[in-house]
Protein backbone atom coordinates (compact mmCIF):
# COMPACT_ATOMS: atom_id res chain seq x y z
CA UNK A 1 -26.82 -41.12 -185.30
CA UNK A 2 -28.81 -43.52 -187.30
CA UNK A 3 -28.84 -46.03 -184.24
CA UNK A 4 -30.36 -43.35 -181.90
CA UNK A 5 -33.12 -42.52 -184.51
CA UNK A 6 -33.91 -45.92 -185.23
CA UNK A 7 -33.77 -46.39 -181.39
CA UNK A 8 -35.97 -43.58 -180.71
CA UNK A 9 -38.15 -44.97 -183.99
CA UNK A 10 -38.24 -48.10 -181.76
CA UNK A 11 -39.41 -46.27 -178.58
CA UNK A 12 -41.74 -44.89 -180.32
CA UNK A 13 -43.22 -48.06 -181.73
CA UNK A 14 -43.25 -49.49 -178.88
CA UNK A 15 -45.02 -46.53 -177.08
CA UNK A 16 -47.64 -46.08 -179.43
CA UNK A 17 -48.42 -50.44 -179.67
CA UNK A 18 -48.48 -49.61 -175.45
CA UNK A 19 -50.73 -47.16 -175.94
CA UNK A 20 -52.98 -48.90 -178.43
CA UNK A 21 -53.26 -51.79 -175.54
CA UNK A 22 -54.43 -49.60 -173.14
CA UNK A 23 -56.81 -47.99 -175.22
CA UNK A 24 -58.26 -51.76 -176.29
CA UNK A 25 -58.10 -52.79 -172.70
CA UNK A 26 -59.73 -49.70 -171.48
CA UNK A 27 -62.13 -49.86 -174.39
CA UNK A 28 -62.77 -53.76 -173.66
CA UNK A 29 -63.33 -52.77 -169.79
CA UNK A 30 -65.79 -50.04 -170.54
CA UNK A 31 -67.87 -52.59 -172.88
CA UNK A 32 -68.03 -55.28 -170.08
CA UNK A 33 -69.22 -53.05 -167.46
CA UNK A 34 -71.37 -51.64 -169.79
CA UNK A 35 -72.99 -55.10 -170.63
CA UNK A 36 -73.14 -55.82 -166.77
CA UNK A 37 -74.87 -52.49 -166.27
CA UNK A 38 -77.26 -53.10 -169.14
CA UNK A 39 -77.98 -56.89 -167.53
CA UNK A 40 -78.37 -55.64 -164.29
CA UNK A 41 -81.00 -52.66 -165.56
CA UNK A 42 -82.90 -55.95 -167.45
CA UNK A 43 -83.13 -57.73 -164.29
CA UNK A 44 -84.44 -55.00 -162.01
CA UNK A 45 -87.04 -54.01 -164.42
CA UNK A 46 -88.38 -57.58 -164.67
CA UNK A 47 -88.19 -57.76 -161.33
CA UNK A 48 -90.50 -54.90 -161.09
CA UNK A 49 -92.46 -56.04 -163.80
CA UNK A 50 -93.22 -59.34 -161.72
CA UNK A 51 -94.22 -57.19 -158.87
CA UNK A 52 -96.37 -55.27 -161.00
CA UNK A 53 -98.17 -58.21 -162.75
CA UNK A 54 -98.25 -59.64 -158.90
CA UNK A 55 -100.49 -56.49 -157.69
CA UNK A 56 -102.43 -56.20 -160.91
CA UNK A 57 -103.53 -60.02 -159.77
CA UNK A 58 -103.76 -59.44 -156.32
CA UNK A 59 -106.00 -56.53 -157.51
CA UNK A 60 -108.17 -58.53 -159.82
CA UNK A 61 -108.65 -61.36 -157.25
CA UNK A 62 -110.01 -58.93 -154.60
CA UNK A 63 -112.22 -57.03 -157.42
CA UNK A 64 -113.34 -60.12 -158.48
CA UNK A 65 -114.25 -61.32 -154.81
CA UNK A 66 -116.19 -58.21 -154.32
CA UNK A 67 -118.27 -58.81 -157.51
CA UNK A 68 -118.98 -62.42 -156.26
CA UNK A 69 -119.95 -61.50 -153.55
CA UNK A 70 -122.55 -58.96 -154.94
CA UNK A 71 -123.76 -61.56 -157.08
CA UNK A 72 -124.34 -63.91 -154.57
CA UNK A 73 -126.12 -61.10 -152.16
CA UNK A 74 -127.86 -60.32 -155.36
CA UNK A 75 -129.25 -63.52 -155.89
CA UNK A 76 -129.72 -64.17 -152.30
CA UNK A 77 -132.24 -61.08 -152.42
CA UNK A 78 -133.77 -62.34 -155.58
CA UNK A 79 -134.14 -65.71 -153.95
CA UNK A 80 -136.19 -63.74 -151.34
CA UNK A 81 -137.91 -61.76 -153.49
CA UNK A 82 -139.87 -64.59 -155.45
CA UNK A 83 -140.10 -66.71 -152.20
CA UNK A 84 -142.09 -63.37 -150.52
CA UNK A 85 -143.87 -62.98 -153.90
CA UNK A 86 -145.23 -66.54 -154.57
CA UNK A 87 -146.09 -67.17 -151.06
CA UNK A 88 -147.98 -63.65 -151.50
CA UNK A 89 -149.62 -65.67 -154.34
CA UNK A 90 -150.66 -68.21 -152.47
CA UNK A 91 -152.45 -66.56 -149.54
CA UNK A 92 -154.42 -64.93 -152.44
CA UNK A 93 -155.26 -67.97 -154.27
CA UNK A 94 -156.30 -68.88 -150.47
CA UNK A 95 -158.37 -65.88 -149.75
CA UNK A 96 -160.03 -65.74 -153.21
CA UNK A 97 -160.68 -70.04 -152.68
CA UNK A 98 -162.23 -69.09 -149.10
CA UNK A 99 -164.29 -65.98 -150.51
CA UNK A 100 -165.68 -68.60 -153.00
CA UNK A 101 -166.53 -70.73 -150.48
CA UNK A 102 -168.02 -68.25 -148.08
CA UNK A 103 -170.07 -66.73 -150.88
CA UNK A 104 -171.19 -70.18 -151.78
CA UNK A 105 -172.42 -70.77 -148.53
CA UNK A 106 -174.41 -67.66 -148.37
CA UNK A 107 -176.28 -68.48 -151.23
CA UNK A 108 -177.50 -71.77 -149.75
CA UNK A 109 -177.96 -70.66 -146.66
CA UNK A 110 -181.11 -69.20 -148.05
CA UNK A 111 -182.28 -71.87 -149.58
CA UNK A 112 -182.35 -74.17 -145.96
């Protein structure tokens, strides 16, 4: 009698270390696949973070083309502007100097 209950004392034992090795190796499994879940989420979301930071420069590039561009229509137009403007000046400065000249020559015209 006291064989079988150490026997059965020894099954059990033996049973519940089994059963505690399972548990760790289950445990253990569950962690890993866990960690390579957690890695895998960390790579995909830096993956989409580099496509993100790749449209957000793609983006500024062509905003900042556009703006050059205005700017150099803008000072294109400008360009214009004072080219118009100071060869307006000029035929002035040419009428006025030939109004001068005309009205000069009337007044000695008189005098002949």
């Amino acid at each position: 009698k006291q064989w079988y209950q150490r026997r059965v004392a020894i099954t059990a034992g033996r049973d519940q270390r089994k059963k505690d090795k399972d548990a760790a190796v289950k445990k253990a499994e569950t962690e890993a696949q866990l960690r390579r879940a957690r890695e895998h989420q960390v790579k995909m979301q830096e993956h989409f973070l580099g496509i993100e930071a790749q449209r957000e420069r793609q983006e500024f590039e062509r905003v900042l083309a556009v703006q050059q561009e205005g700017q150099i229509q803008e000072d294109s137009k400008n360009r214009q502007a004072r080219t118009r403007k100071l060869e307006h000046a000029k035929e002035v400065r040419l009428q006025i100097k030939k109004e001068k000249s005309t009205d000069c020559d009337s007044a000695l015209i008189p005098l002949l």
